[in-house]
C-alpha atoms as a PDB file:
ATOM      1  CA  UNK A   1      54.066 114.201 -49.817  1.00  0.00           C
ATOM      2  CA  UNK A   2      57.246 112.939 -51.925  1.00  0.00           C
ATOM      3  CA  UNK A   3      57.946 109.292 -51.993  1.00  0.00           C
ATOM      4  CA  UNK A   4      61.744 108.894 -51.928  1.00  0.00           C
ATOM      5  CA  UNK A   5      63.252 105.938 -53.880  1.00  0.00           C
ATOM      6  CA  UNK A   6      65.272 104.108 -51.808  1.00  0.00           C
ATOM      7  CA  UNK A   7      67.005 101.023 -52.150  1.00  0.00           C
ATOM      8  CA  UNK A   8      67.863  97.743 -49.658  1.00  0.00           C
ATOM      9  CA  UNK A   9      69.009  94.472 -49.306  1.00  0.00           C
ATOM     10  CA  UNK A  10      67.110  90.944 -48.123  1.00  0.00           C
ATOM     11  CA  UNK A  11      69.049  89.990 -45.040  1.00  0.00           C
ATOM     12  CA  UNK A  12      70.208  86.267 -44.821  1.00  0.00           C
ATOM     13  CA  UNK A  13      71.930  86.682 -41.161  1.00  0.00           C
ATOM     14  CA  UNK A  14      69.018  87.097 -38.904  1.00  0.00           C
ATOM     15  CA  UNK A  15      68.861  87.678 -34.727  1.00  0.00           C
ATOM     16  CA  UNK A  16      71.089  89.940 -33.322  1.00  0.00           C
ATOM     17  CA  UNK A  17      74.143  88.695 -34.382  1.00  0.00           C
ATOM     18  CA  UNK A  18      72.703  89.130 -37.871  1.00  0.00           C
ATOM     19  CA  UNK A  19      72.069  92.648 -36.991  1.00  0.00           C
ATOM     20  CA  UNK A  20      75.172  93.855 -35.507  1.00  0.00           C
ATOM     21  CA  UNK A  21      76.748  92.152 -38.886  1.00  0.00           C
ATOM     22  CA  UNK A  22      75.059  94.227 -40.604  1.00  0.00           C
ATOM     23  CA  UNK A  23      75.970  97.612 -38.625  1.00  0.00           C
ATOM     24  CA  UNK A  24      79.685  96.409 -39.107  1.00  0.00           C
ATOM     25  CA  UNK A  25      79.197  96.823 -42.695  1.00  0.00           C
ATOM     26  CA  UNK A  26      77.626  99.893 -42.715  1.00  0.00           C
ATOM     27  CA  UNK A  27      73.948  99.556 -42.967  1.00  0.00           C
ATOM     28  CA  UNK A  28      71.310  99.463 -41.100  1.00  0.00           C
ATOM     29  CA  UNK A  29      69.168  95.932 -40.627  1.00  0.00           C
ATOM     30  CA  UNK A  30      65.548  96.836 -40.756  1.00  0.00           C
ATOM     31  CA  UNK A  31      62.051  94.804 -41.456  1.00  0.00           C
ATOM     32  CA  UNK A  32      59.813  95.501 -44.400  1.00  0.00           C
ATOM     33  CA  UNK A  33      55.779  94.709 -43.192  1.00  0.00           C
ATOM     34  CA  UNK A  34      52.047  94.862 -43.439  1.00  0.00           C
ATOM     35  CA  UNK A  35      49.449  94.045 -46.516  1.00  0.00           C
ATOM     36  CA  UNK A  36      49.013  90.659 -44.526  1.00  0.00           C
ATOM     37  CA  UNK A  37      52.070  89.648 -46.396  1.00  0.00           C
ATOM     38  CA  UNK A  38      55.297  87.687 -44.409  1.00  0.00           C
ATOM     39  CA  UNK A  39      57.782  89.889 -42.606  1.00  0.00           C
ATOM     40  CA  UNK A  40      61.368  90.701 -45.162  1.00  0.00           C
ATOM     41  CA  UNK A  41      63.993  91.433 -42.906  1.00  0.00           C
ATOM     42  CA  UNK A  42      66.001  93.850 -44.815  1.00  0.00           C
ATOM     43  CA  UNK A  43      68.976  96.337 -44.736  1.00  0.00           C
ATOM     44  CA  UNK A  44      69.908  99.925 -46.058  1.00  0.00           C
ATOM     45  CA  UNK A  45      72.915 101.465 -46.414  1.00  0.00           C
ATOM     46  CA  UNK A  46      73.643 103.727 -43.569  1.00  0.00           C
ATOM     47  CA  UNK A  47      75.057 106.598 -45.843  1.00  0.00           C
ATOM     48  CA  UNK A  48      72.545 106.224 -48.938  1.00  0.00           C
ATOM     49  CA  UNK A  49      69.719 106.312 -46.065  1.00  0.00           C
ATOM     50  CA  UNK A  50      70.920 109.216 -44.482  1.00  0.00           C
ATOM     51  CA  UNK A  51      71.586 111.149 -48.273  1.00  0.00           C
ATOM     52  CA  UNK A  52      67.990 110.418 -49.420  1.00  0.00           C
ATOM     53  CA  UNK A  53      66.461 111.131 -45.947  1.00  0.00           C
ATOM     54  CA  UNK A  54      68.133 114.305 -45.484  1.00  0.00           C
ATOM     55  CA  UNK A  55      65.926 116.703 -47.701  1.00  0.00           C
ATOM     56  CA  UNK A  56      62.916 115.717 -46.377  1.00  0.00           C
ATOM     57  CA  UNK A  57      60.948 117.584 -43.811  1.00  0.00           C
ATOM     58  CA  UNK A  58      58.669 116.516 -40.591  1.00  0.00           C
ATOM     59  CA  UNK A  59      57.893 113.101 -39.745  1.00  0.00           C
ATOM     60  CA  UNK A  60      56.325 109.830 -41.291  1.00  0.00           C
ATOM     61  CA  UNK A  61      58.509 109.911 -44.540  1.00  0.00           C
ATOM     62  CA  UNK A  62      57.271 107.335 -47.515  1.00  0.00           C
ATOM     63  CA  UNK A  63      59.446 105.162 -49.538  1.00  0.00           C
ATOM     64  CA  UNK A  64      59.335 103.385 -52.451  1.00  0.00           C
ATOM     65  CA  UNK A  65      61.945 100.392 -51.577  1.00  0.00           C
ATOM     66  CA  UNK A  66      63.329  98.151 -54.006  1.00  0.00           C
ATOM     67  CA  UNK A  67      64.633  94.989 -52.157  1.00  0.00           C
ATOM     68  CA  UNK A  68      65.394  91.329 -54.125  1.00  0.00           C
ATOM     69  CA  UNK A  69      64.079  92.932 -57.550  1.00  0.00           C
ATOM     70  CA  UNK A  70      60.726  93.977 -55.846  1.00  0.00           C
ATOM     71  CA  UNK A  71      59.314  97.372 -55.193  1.00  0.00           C
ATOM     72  CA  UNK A  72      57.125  98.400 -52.312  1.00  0.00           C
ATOM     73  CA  UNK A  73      55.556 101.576 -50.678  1.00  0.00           C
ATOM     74  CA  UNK A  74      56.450 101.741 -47.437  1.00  0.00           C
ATOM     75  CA  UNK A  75      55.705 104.385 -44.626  1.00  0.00           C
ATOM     76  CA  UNK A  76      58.860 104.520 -42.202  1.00  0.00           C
ATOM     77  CA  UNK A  77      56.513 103.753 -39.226  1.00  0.00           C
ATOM     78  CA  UNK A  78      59.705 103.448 -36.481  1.00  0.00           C
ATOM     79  CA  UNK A  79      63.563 104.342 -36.015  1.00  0.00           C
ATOM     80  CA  UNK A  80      65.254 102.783 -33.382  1.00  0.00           C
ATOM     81  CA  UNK A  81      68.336 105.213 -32.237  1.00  0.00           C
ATOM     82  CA  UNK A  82      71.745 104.488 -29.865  1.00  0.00           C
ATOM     83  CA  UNK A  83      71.001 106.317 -27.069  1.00  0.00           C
ATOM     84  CA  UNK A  84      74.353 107.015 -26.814  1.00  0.00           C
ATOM     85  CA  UNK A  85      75.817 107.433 -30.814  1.00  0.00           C
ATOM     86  CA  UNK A  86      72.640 108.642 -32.068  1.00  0.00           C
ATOM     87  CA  UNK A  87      73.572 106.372 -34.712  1.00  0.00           C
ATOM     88  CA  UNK A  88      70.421 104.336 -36.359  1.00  0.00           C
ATOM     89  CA  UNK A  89      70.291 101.125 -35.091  1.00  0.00           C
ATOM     90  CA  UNK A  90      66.917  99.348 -36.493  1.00  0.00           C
ATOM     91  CA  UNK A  91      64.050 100.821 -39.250  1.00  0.00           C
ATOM     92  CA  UNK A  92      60.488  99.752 -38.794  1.00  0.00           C
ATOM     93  CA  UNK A  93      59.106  99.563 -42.834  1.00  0.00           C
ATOM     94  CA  UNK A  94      54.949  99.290 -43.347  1.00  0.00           C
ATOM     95  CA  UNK A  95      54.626  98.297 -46.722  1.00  0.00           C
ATOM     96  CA  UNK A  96      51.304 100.404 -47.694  1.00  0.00           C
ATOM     97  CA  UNK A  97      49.403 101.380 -50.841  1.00  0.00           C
ATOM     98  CA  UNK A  98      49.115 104.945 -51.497  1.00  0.00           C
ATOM     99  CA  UNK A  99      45.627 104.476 -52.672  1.00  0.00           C
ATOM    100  CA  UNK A 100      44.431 103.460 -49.388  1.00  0.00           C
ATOM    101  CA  UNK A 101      43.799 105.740 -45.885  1.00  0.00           C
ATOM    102  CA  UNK A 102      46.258 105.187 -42.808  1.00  0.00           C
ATOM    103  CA  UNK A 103      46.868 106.271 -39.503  1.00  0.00           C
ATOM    104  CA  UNK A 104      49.671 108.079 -38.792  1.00  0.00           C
ATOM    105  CA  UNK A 105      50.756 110.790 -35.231  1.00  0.00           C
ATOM    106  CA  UNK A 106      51.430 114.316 -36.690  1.00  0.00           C
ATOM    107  CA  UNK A 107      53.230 117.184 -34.720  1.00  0.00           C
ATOM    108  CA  UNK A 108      52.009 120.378 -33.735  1.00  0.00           C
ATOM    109  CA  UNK A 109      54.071 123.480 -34.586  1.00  0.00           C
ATOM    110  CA  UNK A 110      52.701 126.457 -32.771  1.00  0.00           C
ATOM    111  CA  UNK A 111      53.507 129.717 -34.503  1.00  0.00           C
ATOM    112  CA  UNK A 112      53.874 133.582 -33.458  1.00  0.00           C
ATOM    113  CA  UNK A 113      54.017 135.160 -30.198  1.00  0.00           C
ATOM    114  CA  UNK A 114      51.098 135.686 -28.232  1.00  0.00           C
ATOM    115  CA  UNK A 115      49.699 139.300 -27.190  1.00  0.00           C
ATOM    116  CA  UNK A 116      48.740 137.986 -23.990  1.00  0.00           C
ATOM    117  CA  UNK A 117      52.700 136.578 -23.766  1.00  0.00           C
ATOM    118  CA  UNK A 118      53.773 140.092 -25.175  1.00  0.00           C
ATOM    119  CA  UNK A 119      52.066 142.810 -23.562  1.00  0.00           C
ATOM    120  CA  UNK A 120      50.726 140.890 -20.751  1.00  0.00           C
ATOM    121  CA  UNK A 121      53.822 138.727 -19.489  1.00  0.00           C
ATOM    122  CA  UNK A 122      52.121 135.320 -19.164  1.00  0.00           C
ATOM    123  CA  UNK A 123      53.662 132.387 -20.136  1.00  0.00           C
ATOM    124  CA  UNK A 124      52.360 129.928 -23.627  1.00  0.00           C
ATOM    125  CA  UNK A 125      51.810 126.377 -22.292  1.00  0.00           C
ATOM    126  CA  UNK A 126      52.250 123.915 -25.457  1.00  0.00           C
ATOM    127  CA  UNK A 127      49.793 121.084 -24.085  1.00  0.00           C
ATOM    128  CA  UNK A 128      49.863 118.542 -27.163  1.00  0.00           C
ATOM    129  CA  UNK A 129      52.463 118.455 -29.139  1.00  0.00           C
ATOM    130  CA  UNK A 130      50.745 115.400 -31.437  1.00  0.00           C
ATOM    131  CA  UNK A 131      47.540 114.592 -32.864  1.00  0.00           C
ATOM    132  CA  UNK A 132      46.254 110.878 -34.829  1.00  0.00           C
ATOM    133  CA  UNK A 133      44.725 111.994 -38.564  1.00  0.00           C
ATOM    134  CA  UNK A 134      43.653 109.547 -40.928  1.00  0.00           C
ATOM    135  CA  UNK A 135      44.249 109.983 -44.428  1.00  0.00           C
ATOM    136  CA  UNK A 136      46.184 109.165 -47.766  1.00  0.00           C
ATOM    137  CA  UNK A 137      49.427 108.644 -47.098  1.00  0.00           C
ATOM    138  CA  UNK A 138      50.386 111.342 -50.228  1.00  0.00           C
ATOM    139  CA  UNK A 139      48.242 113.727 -47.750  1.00  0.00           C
ATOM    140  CA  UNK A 140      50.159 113.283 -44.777  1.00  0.00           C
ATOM    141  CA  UNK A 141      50.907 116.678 -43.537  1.00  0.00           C
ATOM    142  CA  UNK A 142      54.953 117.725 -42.580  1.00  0.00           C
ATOM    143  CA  UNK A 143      53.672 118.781 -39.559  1.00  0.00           C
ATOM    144  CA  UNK A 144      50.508 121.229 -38.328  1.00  0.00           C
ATOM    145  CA  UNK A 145      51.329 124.755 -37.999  1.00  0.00           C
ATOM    146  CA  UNK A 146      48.376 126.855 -35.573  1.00  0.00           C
ATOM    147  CA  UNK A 147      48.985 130.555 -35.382  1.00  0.00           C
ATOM    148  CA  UNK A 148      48.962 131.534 -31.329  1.00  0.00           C
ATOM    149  CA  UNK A 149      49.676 135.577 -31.868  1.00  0.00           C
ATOM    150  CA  UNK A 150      46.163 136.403 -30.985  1.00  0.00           C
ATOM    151  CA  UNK A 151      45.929 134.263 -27.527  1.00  0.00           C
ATOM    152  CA  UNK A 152      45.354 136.930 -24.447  1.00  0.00           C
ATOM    153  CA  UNK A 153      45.746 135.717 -21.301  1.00  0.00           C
ATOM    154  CA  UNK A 154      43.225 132.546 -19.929  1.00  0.00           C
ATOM    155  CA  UNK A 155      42.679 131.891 -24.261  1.00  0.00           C
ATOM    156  CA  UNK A 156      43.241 128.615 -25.705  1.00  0.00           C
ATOM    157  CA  UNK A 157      43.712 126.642 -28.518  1.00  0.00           C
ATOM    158  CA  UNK A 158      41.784 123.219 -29.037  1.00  0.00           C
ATOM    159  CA  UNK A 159      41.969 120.354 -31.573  1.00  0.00           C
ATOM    160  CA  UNK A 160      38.616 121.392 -32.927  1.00  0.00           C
ATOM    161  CA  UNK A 161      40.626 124.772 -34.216  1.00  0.00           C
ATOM    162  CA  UNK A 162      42.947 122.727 -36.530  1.00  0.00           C
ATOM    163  CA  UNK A 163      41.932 123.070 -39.749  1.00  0.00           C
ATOM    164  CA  UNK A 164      44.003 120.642 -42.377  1.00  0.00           C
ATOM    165  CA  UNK A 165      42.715 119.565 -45.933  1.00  0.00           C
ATOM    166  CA  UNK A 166      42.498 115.984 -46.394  1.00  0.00           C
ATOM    167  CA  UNK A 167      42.886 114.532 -43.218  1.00  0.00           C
ATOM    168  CA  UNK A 168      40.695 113.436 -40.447  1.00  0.00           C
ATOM    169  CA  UNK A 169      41.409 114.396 -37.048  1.00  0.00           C
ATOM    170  CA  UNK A 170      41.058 111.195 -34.583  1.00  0.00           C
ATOM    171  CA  UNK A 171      42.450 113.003 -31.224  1.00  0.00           C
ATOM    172  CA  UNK A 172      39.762 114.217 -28.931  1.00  0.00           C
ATOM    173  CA  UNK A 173      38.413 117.378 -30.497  1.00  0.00           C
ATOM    174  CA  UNK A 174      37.970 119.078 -27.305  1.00  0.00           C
ATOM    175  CA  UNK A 175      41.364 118.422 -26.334  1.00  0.00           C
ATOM    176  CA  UNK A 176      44.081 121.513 -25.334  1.00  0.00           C
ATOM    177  CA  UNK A 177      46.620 121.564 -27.353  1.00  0.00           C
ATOM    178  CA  UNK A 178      48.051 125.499 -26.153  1.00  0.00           C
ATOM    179  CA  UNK A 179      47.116 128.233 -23.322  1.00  0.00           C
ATOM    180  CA  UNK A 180      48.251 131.629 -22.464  1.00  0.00           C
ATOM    181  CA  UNK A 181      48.348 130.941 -18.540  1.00  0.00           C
ATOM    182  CA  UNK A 182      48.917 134.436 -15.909  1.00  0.00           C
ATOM    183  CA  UNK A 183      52.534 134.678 -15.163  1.00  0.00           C
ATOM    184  CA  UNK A 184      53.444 133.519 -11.628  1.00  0.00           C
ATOM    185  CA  UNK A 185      53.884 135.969  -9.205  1.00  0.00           C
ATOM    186  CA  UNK A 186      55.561 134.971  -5.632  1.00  0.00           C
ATOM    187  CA  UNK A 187      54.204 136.727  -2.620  1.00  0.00           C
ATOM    188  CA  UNK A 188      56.675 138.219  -0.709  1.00  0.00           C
ATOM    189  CA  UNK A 189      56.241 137.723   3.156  1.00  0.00           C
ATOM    190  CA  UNK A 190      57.524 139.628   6.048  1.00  0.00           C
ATOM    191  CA  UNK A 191      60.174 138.377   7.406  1.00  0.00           C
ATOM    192  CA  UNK A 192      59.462 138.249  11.224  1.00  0.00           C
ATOM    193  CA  UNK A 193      62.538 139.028  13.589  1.00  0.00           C
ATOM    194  CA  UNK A 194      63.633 136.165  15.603  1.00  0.00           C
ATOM    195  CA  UNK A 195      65.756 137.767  18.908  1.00  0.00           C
ATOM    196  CA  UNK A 196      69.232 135.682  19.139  1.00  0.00           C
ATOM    197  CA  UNK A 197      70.522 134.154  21.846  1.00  0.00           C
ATOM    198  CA  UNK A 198      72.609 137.126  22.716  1.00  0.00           C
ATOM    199  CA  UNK A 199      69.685 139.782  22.390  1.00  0.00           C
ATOM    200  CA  UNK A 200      67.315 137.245  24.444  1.00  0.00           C
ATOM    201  CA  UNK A 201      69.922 136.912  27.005  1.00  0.00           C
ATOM    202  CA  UNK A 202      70.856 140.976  27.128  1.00  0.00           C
ATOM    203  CA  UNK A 203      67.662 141.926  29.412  1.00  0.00           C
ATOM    204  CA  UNK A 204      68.522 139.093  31.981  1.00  0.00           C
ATOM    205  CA  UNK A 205      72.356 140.335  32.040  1.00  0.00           C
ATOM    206  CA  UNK A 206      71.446 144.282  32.379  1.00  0.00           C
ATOM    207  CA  UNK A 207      68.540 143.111  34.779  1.00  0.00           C
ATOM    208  CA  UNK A 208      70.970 140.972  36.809  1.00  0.00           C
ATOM    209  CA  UNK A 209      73.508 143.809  36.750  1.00  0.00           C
ATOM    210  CA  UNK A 210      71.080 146.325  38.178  1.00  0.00           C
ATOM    211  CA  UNK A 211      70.209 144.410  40.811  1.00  0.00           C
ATOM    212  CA  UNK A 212      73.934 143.953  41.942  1.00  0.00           C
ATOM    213  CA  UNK A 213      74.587 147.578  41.822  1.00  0.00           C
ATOM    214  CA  UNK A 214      71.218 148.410  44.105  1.00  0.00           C
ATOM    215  CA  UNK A 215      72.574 145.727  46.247  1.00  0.00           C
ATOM    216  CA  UNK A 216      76.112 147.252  46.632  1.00  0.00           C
ATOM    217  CA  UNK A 217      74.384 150.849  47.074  1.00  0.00           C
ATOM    218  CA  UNK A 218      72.114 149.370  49.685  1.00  0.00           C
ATOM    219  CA  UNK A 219      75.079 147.778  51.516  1.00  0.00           C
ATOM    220  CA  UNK A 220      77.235 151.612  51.048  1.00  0.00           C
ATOM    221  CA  UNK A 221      74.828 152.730  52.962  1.00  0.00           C
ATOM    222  CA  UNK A 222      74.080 150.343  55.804  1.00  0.00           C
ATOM    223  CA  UNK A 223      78.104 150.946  56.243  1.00  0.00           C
ATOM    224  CA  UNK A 224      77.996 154.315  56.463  1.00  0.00           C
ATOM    225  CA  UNK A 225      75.079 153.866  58.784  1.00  0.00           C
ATOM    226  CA  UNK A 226      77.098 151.915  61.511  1.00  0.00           C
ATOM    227  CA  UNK A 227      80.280 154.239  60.746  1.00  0.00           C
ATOM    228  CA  UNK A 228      77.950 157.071  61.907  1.00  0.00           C
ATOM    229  CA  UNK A 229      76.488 154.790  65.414  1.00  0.00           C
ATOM    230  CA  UNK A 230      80.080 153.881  66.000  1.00  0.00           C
ATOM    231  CA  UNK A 231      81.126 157.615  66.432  1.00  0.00           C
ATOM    232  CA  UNK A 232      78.148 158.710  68.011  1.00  0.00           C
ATOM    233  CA  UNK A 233      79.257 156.175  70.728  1.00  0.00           C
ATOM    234  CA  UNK A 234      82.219 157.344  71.431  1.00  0.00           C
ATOM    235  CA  UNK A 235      81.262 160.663  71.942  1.00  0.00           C
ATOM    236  CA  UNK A 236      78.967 159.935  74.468  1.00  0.00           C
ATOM    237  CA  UNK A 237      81.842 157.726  76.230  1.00  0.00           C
END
């Protein structure tokens, strides 16, 4: 890994006020630690930062930072953002010796497209994006790539399949850090056919109906029935 020169300021104006001083005139307040040595709050220019930043590539970028006539090494271990300018509002520096092994979080790249994704339709779960090494800081890796294209469905990939030169894997080595899982399939169940009101109501009405008209034919008839005892009366009068 490059170190990229880089150079700061000692800060005199400390605290917050100190800080937002410092983002008024265009850099960005920081503090320079580690080696057992006292804490240098210190500041970058925003735009020099961002220029000599720019090329590089993954995470855990090393400096070599000239502040108040002295140089260190220094891993940018954290970079505090405005959540809502994106702009860079603090820079955590670990001053470090290139000759000695650190511990650093490296991200996991996966690369290709599975067969079992492919031909099979199932869906790539990426588990761990992360893993802790241990190593040189020149070893660091820009990130760790794992080829997936051969995963079938129900294969994985665990940290014990990373292979990187240098470095020492500290995450669990029977961790998951990608699977190929069955794509989800949603059972489709028959709909059963509630009657509505109407339809539930419909036998009752036709029933009721029925009934009325067998009543009206029934009293037709009893009618004609005393129509037909009325004239047999007077004919025997």
């Amino acid at each position: 890994m490059a170190v990229i020169s880089l150079n700061g300021a000692r800060r005199e104006s400390l605290g917050k006020g100190g800080a937002r001083k410092a983002r008024r005139a265009g850099h960005i307040p920081g503090v320079l630690y580690g080696h057992g040595e006292e804490p240098i709050p210190v500041s970058v220019g925003a735009r020099e930062f961002d220029l000599a930043l720019r090329p590089h590539k993954g995470g855990n970028p090393i400096v070599s930072l000239t502040v108040a006539g002295g140089e260190y090494t220094a891993l940018i271990r954290a970079v505090q953002y405005d959540p809502l300018t994106h702009n860079i509002l603090h820079l955590d520096f670990q001053h470090i010796s290139l000759t000695e092994t650190i511990e650093v979080r490296v991200n996991v790249h996966l690369v290709g497209l599975p067969v079992g994704v492919k031909d099979g339709g199932g869906i790539l779960e990426h588990i761990l994006r992360e893993v802790e090494v241990k190593c040189l800081p020149t070893a660091i890796p820009a990130s760790i790539d794992i080829d997936v294209s051969a995963l079938n469905i129900g294969d994985s990939v665990h940290v014990r399949d990373l292979k990187v030169p240098d470095v020492t894997i500290l995450t669990e080595l029977e961790s998951t850090v990608a699977t190929v899982v069955p794509p989800t399939v949603m059972e489709e169940k028959p709909v059963a056919e509630v009657p509505t009101e109407a339809a539930a109501e419909e036998p009752e009405v036709i029933a009721k109906g029925k009934k009325e008209e067998e009543e009206a034919a029934e009293g037709g008839e009893k009618e004609k029935e005393k129509e037909k005892e009325k004239e047999r009366d007077k004919g025997k009068k």
